[in-house]
PDB file of N, CA and C in Angstrom:
ATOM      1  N   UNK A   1     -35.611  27.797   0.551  1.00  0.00           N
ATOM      2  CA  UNK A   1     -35.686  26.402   0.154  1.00  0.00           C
ATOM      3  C   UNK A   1     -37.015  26.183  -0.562  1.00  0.00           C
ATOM      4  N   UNK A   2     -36.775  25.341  -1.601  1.00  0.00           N
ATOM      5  CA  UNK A   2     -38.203  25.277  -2.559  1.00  0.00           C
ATOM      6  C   UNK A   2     -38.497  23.612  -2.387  1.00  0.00           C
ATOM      7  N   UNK A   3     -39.869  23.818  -2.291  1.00  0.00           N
ATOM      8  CA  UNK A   3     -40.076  22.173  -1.683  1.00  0.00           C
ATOM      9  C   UNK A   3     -41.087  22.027  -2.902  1.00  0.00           C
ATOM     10  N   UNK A   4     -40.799  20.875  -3.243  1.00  0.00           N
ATOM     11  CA  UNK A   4     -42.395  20.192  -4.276  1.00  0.00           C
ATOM     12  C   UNK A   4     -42.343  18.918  -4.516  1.00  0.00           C
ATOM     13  N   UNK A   5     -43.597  18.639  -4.860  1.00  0.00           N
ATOM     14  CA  UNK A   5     -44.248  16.875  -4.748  1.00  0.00           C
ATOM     15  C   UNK A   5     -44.051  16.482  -6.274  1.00  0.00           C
ATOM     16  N   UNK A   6     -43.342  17.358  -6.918  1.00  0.00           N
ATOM     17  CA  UNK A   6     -42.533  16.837  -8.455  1.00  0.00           C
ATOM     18  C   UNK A   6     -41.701  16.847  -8.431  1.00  0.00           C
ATOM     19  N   UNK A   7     -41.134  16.149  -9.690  1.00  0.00           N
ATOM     20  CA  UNK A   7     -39.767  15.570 -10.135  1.00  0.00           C
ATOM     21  C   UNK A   7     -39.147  17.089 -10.506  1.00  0.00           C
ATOM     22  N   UNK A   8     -39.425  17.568 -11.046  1.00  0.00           N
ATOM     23  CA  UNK A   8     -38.687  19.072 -11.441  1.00  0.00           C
ATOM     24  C   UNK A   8     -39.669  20.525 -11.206  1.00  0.00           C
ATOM     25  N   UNK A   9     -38.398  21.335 -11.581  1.00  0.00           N
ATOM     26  CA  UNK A   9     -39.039  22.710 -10.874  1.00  0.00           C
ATOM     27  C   UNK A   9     -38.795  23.250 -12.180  1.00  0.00           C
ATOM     28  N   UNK A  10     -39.639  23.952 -12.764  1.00  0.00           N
ATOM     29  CA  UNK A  10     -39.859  24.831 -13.946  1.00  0.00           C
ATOM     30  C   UNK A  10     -38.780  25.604 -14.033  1.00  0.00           C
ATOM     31  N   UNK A  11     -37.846  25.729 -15.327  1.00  0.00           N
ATOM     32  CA  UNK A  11     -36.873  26.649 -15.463  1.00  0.00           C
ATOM     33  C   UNK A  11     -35.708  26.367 -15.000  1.00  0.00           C
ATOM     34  N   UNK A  12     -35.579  25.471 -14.030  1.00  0.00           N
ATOM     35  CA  UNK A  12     -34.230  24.736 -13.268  1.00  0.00           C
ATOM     36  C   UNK A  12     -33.897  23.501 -13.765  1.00  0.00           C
ATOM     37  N   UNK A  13     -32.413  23.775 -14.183  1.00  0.00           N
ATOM     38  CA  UNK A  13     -31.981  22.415 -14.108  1.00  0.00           C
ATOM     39  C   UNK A  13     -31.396  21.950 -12.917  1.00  0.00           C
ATOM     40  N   UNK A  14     -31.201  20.796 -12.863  1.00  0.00           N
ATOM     41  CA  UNK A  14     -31.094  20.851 -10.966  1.00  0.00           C
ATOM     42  C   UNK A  14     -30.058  19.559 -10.743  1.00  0.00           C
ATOM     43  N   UNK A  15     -29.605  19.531 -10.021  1.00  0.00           N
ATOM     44  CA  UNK A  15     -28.132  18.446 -10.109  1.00  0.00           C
ATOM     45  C   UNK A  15     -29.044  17.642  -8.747  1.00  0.00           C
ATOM     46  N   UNK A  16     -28.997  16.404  -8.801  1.00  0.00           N
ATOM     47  CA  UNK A  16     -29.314  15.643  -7.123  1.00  0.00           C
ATOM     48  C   UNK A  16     -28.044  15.229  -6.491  1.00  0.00           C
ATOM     49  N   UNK A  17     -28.421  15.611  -4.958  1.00  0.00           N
ATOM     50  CA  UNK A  17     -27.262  15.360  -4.347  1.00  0.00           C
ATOM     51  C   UNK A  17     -27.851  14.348  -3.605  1.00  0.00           C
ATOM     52  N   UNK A  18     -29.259  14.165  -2.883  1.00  0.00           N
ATOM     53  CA  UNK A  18     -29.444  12.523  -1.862  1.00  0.00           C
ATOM     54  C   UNK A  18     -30.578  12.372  -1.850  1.00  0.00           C
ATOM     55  N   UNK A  19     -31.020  11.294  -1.234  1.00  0.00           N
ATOM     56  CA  UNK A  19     -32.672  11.422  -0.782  1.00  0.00           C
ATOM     57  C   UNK A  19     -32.476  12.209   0.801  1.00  0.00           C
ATOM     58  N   UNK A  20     -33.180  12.816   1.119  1.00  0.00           N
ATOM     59  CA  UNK A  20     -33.285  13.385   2.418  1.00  0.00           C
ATOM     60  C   UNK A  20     -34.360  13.028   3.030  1.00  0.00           C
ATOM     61  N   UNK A  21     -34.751  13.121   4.475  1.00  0.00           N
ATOM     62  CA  UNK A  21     -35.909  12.458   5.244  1.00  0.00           C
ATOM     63  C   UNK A  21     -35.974  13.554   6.394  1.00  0.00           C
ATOM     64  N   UNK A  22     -37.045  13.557   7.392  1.00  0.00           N
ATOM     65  CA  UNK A  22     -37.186  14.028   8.384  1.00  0.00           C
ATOM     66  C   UNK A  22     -38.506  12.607   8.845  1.00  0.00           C
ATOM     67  N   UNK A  23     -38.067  12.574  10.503  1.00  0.00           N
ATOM     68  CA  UNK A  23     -39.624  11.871  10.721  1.00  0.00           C
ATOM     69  C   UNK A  23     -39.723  12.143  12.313  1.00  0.00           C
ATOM     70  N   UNK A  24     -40.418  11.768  13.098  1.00  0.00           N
ATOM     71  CA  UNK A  24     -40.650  11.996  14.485  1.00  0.00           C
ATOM     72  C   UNK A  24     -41.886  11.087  15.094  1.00  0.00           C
ATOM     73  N   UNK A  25     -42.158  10.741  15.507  1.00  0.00           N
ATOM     74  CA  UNK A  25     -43.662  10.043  16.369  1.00  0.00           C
ATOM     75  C   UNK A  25     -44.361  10.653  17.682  1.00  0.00           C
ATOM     76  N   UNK A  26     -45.484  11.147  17.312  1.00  0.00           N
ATOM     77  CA  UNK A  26     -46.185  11.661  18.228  1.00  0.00           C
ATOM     78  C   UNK A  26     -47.259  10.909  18.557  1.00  0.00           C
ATOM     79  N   UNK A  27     -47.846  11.473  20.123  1.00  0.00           N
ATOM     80  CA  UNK A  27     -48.832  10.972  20.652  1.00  0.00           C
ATOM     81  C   UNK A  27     -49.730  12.220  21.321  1.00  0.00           C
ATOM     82  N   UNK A  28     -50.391  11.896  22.009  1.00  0.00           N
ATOM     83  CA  UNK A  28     -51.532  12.726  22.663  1.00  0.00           C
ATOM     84  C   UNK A  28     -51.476  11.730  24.236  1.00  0.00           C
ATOM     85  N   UNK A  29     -51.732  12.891  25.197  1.00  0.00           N
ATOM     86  CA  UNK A  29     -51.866  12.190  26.944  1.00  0.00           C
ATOM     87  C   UNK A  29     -52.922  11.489  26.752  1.00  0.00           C
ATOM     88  N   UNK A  30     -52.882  10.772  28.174  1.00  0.00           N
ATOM     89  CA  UNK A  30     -54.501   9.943  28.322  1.00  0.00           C
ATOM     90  C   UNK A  30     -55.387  10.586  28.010  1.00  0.00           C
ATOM     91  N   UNK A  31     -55.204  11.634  28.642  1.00  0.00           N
ATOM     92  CA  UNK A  31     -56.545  12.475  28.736  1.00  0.00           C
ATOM     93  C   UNK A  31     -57.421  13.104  27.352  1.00  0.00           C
ATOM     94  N   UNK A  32     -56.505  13.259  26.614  1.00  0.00           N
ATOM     95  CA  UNK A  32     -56.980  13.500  25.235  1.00  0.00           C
ATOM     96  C   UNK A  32     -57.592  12.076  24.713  1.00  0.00           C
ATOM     97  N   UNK A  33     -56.665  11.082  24.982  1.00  0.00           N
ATOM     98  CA  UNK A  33     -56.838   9.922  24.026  1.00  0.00           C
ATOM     99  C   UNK A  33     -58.425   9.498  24.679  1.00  0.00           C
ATOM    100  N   UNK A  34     -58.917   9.671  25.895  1.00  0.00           N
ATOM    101  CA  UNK A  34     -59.883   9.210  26.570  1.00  0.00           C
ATOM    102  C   UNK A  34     -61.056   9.779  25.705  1.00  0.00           C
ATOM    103  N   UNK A  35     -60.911  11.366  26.023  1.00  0.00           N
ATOM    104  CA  UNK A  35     -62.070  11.950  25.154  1.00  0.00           C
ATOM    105  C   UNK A  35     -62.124  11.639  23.964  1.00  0.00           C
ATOM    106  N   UNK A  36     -61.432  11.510  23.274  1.00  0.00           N
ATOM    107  CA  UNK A  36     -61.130  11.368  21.908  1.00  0.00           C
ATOM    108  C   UNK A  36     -61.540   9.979  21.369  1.00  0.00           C
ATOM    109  N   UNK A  37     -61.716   8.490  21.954  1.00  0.00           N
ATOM    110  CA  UNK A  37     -62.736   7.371  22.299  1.00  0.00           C
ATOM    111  C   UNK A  37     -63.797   8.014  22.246  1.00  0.00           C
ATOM    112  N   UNK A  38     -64.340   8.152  23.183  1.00  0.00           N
ATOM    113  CA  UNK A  38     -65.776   8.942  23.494  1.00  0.00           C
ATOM    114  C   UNK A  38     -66.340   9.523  21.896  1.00  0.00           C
ATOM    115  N   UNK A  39     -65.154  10.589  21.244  1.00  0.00           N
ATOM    116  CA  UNK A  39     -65.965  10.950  19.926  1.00  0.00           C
ATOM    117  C   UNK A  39     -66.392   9.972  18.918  1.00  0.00           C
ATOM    118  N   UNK A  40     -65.541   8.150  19.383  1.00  0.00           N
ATOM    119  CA  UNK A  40     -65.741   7.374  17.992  1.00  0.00           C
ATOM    120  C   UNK A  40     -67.085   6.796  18.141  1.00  0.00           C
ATOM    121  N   UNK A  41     -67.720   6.800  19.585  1.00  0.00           N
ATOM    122  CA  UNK A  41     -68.993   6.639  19.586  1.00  0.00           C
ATOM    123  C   UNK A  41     -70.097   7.207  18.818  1.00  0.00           C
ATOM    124  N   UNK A  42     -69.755   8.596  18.935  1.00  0.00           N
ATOM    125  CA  UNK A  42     -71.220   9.629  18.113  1.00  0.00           C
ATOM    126  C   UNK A  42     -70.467  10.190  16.270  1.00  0.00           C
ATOM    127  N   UNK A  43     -69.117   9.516  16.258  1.00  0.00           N
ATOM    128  CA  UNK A  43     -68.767  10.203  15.216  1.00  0.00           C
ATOM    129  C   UNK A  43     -67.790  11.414  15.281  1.00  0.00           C
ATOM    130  N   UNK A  44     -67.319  11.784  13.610  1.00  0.00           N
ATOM    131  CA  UNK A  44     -67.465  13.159  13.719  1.00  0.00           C
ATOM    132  C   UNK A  44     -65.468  13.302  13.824  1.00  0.00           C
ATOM    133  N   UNK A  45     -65.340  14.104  13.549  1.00  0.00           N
ATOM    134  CA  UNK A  45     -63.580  14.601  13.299  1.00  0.00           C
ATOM    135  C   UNK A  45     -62.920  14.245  14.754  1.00  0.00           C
ATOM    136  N   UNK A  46     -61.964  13.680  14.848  1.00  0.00           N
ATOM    137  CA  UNK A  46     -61.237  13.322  15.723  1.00  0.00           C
ATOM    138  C   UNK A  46     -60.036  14.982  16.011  1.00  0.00           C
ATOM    139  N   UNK A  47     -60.038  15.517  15.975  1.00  0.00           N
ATOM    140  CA  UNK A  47     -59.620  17.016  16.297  1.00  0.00           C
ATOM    141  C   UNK A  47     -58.436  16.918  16.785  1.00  0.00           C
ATOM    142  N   UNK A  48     -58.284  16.060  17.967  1.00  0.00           N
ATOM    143  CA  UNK A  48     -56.783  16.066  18.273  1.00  0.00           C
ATOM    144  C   UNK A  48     -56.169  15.383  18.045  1.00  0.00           C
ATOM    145  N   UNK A  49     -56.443  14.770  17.167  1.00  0.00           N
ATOM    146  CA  UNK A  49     -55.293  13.678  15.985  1.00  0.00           C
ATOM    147  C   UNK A  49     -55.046  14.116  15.279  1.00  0.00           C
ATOM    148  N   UNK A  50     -56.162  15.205  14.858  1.00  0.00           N
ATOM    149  CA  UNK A  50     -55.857  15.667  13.313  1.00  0.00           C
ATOM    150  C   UNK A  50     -54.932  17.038  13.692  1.00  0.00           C
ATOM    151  N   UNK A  51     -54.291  17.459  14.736  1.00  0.00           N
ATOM    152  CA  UNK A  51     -53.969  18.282  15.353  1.00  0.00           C
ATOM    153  C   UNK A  51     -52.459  17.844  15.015  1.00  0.00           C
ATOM    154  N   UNK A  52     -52.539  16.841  16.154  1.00  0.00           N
ATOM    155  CA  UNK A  52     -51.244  16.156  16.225  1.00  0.00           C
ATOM    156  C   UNK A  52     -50.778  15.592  15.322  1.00  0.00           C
ATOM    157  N   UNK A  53     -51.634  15.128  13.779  1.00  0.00           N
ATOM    158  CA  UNK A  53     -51.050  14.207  12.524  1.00  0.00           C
ATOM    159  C   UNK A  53     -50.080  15.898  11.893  1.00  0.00           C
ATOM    160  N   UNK A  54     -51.044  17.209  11.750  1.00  0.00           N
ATOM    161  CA  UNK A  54     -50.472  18.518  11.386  1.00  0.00           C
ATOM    162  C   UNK A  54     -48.998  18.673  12.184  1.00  0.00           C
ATOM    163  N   UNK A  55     -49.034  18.563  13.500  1.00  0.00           N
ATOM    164  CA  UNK A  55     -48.004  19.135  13.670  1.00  0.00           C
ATOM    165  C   UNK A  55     -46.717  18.175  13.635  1.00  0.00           C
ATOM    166  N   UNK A  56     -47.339  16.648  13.242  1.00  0.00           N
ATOM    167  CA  UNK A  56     -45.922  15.671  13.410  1.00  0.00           C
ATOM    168  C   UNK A  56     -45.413  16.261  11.813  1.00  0.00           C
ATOM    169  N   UNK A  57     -46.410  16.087  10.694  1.00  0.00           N
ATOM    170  CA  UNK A  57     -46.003  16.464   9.534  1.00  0.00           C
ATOM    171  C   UNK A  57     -44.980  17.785   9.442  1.00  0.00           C
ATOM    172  N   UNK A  58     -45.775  18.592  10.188  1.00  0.00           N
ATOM    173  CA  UNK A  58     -44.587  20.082  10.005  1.00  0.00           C
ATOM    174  C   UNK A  58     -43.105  20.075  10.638  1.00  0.00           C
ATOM    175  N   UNK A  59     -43.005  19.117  11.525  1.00  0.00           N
ATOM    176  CA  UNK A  59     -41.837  18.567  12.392  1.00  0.00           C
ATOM    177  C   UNK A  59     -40.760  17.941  11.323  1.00  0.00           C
ATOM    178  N   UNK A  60     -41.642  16.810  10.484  1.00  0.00           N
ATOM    179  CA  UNK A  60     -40.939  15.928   9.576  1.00  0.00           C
ATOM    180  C   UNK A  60     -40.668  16.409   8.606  1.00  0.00           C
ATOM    181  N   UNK A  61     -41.235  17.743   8.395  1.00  0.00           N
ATOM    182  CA  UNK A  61     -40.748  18.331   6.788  1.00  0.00           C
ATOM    183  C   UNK A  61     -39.300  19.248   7.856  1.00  0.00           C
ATOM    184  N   UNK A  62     -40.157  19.472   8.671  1.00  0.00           N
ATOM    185  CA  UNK A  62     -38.334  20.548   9.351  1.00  0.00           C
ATOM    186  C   UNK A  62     -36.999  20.027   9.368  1.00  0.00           C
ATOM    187  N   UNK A  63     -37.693  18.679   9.586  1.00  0.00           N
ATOM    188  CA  UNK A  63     -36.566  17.899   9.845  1.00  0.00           C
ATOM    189  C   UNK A  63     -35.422  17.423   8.547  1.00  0.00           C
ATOM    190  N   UNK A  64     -36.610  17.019   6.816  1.00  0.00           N
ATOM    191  CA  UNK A  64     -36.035  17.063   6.034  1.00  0.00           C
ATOM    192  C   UNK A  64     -35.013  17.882   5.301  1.00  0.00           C
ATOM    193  N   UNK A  65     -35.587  19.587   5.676  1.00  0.00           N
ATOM    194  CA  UNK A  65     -35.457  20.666   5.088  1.00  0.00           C
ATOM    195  C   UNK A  65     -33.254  20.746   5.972  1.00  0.00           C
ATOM    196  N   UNK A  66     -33.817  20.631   7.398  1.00  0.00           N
ATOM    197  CA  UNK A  66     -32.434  20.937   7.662  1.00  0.00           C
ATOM    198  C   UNK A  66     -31.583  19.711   7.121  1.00  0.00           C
ATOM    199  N   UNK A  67     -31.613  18.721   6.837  1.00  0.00           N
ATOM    200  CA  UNK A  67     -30.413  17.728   6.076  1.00  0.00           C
ATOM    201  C   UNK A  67     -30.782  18.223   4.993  1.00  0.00           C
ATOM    202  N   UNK A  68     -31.644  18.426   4.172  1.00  0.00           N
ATOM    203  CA  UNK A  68     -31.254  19.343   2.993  1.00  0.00           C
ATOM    204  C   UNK A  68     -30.504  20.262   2.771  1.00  0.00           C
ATOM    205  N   UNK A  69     -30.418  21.218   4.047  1.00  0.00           N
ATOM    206  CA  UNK A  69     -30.183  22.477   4.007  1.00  0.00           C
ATOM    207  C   UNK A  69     -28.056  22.222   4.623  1.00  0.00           C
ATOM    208  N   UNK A  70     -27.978  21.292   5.245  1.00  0.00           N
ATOM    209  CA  UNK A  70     -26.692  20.690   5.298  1.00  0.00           C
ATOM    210  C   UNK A  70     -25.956  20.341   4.211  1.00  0.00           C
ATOM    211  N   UNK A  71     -26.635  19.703   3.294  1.00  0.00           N
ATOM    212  CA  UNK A  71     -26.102  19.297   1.850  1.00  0.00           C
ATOM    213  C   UNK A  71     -25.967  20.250   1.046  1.00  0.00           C
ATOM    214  N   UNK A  72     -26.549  21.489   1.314  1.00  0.00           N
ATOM    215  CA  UNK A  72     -26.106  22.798   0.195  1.00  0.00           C
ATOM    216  C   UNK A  72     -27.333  22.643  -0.767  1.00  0.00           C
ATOM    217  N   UNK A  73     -28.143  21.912  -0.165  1.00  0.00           N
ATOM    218  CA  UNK A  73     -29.321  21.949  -1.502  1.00  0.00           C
ATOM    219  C   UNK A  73     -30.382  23.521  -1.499  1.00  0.00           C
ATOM    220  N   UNK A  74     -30.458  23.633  -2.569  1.00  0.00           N
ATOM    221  CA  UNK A  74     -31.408  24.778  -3.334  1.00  0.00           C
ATOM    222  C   UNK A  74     -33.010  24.427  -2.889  1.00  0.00           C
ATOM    223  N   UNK A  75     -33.393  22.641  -3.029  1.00  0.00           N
ATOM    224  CA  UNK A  75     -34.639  22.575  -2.932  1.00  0.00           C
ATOM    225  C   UNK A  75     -34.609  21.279  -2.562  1.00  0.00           C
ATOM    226  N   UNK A  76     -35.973  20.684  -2.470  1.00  0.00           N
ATOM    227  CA  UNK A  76     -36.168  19.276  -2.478  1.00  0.00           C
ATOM    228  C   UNK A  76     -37.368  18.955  -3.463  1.00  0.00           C
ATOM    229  N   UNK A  77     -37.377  18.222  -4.094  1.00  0.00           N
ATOM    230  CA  UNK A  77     -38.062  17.835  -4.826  1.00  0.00           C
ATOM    231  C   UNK A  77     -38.868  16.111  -4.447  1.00  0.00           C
ATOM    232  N   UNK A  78     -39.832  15.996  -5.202  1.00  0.00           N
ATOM    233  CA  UNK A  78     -40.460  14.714  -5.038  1.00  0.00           C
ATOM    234  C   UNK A  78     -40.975  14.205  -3.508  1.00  0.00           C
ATOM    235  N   UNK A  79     -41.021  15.367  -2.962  1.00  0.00           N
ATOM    236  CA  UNK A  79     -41.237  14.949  -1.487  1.00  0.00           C
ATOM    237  C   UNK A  79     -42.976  14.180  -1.104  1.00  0.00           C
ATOM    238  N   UNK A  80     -42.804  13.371  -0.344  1.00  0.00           N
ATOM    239  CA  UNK A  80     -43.667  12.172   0.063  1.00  0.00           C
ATOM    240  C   UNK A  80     -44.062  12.164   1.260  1.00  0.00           C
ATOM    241  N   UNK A  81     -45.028  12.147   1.761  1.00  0.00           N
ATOM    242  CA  UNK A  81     -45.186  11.183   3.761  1.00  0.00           C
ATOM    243  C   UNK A  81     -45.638  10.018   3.621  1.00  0.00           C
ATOM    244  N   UNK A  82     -45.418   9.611   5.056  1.00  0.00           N
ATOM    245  CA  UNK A  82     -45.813   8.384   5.224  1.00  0.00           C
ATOM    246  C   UNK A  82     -46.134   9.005   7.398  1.00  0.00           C
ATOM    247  N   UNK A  83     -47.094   7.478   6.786  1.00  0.00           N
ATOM    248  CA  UNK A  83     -47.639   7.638   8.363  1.00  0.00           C
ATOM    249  C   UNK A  83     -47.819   6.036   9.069  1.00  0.00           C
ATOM    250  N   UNK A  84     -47.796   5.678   9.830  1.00  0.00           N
ATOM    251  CA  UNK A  84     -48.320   4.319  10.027  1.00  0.00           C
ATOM    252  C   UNK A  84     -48.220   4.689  11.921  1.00  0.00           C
ATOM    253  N   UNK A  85     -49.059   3.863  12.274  1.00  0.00           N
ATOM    254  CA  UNK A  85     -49.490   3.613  14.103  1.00  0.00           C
ATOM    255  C   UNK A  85     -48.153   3.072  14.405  1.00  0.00           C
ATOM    256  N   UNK A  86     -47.536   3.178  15.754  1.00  0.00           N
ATOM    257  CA  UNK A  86     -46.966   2.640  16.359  1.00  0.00           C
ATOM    258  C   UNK A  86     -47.062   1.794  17.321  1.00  0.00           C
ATOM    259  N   UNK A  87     -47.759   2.631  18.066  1.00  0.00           N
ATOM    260  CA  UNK A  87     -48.845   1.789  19.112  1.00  0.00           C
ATOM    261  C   UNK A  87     -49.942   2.805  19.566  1.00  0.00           C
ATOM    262  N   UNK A  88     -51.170   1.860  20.291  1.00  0.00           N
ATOM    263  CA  UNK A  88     -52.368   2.843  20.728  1.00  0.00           C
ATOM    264  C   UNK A  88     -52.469   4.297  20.863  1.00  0.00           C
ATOM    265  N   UNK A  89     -53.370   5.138  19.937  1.00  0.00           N
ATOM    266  CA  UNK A  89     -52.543   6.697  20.185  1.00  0.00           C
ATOM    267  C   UNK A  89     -51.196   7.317  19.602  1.00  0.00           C
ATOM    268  N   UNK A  90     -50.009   6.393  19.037  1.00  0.00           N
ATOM    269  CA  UNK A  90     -49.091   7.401  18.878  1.00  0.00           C
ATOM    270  C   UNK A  90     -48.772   6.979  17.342  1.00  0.00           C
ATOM    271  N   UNK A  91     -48.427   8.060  16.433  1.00  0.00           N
ATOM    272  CA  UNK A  91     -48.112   7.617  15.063  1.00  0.00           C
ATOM    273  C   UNK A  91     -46.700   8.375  14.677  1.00  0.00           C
ATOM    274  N   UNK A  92     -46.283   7.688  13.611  1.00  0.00           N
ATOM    275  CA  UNK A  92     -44.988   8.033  13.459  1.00  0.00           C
ATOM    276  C   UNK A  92     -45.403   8.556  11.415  1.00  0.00           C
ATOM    277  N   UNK A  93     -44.529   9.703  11.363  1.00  0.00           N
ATOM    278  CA  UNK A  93     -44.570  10.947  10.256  1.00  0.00           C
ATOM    279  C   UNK A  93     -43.685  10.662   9.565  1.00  0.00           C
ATOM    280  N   UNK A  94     -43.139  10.338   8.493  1.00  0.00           N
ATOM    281  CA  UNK A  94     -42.015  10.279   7.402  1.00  0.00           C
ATOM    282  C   UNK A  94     -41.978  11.307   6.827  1.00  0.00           C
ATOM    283  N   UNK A  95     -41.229  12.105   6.175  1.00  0.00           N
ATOM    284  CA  UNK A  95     -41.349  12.982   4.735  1.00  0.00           C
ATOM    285  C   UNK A  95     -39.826  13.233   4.315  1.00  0.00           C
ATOM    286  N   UNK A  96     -39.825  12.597   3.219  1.00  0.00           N
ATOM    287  CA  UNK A  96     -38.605  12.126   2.548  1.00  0.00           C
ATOM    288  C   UNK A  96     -39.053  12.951   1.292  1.00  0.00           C
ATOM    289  N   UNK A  97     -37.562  13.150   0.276  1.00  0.00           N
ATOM    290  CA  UNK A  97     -37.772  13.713  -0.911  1.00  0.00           C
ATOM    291  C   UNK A  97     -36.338  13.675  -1.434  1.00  0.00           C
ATOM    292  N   UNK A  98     -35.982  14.206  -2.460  1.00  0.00           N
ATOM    293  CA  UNK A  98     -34.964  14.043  -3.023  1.00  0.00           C
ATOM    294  C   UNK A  98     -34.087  15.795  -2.987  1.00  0.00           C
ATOM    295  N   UNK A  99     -32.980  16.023  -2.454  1.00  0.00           N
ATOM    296  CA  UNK A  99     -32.220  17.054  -2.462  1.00  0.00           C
ATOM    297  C   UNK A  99     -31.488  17.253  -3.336  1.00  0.00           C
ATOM    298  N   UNK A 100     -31.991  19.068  -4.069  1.00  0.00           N
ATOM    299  CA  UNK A 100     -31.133  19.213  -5.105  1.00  0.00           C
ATOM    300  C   UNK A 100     -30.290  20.716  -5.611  1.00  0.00           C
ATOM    301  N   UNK A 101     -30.073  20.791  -6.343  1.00  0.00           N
ATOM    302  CA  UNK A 101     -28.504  21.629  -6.390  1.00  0.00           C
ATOM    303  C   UNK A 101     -28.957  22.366  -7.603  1.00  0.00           C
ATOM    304  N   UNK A 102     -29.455  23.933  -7.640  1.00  0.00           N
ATOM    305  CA  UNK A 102     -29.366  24.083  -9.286  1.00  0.00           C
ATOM    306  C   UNK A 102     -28.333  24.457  -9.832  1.00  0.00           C
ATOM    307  N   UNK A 103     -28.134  24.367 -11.378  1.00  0.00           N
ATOM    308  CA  UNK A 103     -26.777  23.871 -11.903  1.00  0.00           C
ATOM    309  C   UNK A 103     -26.852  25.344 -12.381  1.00  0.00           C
TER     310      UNK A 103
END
Protein backbone atom coordinates (compact mmCIF):
# COMPACT_ATOMS: atom_id res chain seq x y z
CA UNK A 1 0.00 0.00 0.00
CA UNK A 2 1.43 3.45 -1.02
CA UNK A 3 0.43 6.23 1.25
CA UNK A 4 1.10 10.09 0.44
CA UNK A 5 0.16 13.62 1.57
CA UNK A 6 -0.44 14.37 -2.40
CA UNK A 7 -2.97 14.43 -4.78
CA UNK A 8 -1.07 12.02 -7.17
CA UNK A 9 1.61 9.49 -7.34
CA UNK A 10 4.17 9.92 -10.15
CA UNK A 11 3.61 7.67 -13.17
CA UNK A 12 0.07 6.46 -11.97
CA UNK A 13 -2.98 7.15 -13.16
CA UNK A 14 -5.21 6.27 -10.45
CA UNK A 15 -9.10 5.82 -10.44
CA UNK A 16 -10.72 7.04 -6.69
CA UNK A 17 -12.82 4.79 -5.09
CA UNK A 18 -13.68 6.83 -1.34
CA UNK A 19 -12.38 8.92 1.25
CA UNK A 20 -11.12 6.47 3.86
CA UNK A 21 -10.40 7.30 7.68
CA UNK A 22 -8.94 5.52 10.62
CA UNK A 23 -9.13 7.30 14.20
CA UNK A 24 -8.96 6.08 17.90
CA UNK A 25 -8.53 8.26 21.29
CA UNK A 26 -5.95 7.75 23.64
CA UNK A 27 -4.99 8.61 27.05
CA UNK A 28 -2.22 8.03 29.59
CA UNK A 29 -3.08 6.63 33.59
CA UNK A 30 -3.03 9.03 36.44
CA UNK A 31 0.09 8.28 37.11
CA UNK A 32 1.69 9.43 34.02
CA UNK A 33 -0.70 12.35 33.70
CA UNK A 34 0.51 13.40 37.40
CA UNK A 35 4.18 13.43 36.50
CA UNK A 36 3.66 14.78 33.39
CA UNK A 37 1.93 18.24 35.33
CA UNK A 38 4.95 18.35 37.33
CA UNK A 39 7.08 18.73 33.85
CA UNK A 40 4.75 21.92 32.87
CA UNK A 41 6.25 23.55 35.83
CA UNK A 42 10.13 23.46 34.84
CA UNK A 43 9.30 22.99 31.12
CA UNK A 44 10.70 20.92 28.58
CA UNK A 45 9.06 17.92 26.21
CA UNK A 46 6.13 16.34 27.60
CA UNK A 47 7.48 12.64 26.57
CA UNK A 48 4.50 10.76 27.28
CA UNK A 49 2.18 12.59 25.17
CA UNK A 50 4.41 12.78 22.64
CA UNK A 51 4.57 8.99 23.01
CA UNK A 52 1.04 8.48 23.07
CA UNK A 53 0.17 11.40 20.19
CA UNK A 54 2.96 8.65 17.98
CA UNK A 55 1.28 5.78 18.77
CA UNK A 56 -2.54 7.07 18.42
CA UNK A 57 -1.28 8.35 14.89
CA UNK A 58 0.17 4.86 13.88
CA UNK A 59 -3.21 3.23 15.11
CA UNK A 60 -5.20 5.81 12.85
CA UNK A 61 -3.19 5.34 9.80
CA UNK A 62 -3.76 1.28 10.49
CA UNK A 63 -6.93 1.85 10.75
CA UNK A 64 -7.24 3.87 7.38
CA UNK A 65 -4.98 1.52 5.50
CA UNK A 66 -7.33 -1.57 6.37
CA UNK A 67 -10.71 0.19 4.84
CA UNK A 68 -8.48 0.98 2.15
CA UNK A 69 -7.22 -2.23 1.86
CA UNK A 70 -11.12 -3.59 1.88
CA UNK A 71 -11.92 -1.40 -1.07
CA UNK A 72 -9.20 -3.02 -3.30
CA UNK A 73 -7.27 0.17 -3.20
CA UNK A 74 -3.53 0.27 -4.53
CA UNK A 75 -2.88 3.43 -2.29
CA UNK A 76 -4.19 6.34 -0.49
CA UNK A 77 -3.47 9.48 -1.39
CA UNK A 78 -3.94 13.07 0.17
CA UNK A 79 -3.82 11.72 3.55
CA UNK A 80 -4.32 14.29 6.58
CA UNK A 81 -4.57 14.14 10.69
CA UNK A 82 -6.32 15.73 12.86
CA UNK A 83 -6.09 15.84 16.56
CA UNK A 84 -8.21 17.73 19.06
CA UNK A 85 -8.56 17.01 23.28
CA UNK A 86 -11.38 15.20 24.37
CA UNK A 87 -11.12 15.59 27.78
CA UNK A 88 -8.19 16.14 30.48
CA UNK A 89 -5.30 13.86 29.22
CA UNK A 90 -7.00 12.01 26.42
CA UNK A 91 -6.90 13.05 22.62
CA UNK A 92 -8.52 11.72 19.77
CA UNK A 93 -6.25 10.97 16.14
CA UNK A 94 -8.02 11.27 12.69
CA UNK A 95 -6.16 10.28 9.47
CA UNK A 96 -8.30 10.30 6.56
CA UNK A 97 -7.20 10.33 2.83
CA UNK A 98 -8.58 9.47 -0.31
CA UNK A 99 -8.49 5.60 -1.68
CA UNK A 100 -7.31 4.72 -4.95
CA UNK A 101 -7.24 2.16 -7.75
CA UNK A 102 -4.45 2.31 -10.46
CA UNK A 103 -5.97 2.18 -13.81
Amino acid sequence: MILVNTDYITGKELEMLSLVKGSTIQSKNIGRDITQSFKTIIGGELKAYTDMMNEARALATKRMVEEAEQLGADAVINIRYASAAVMQGAAEVIAYGTAVKFK
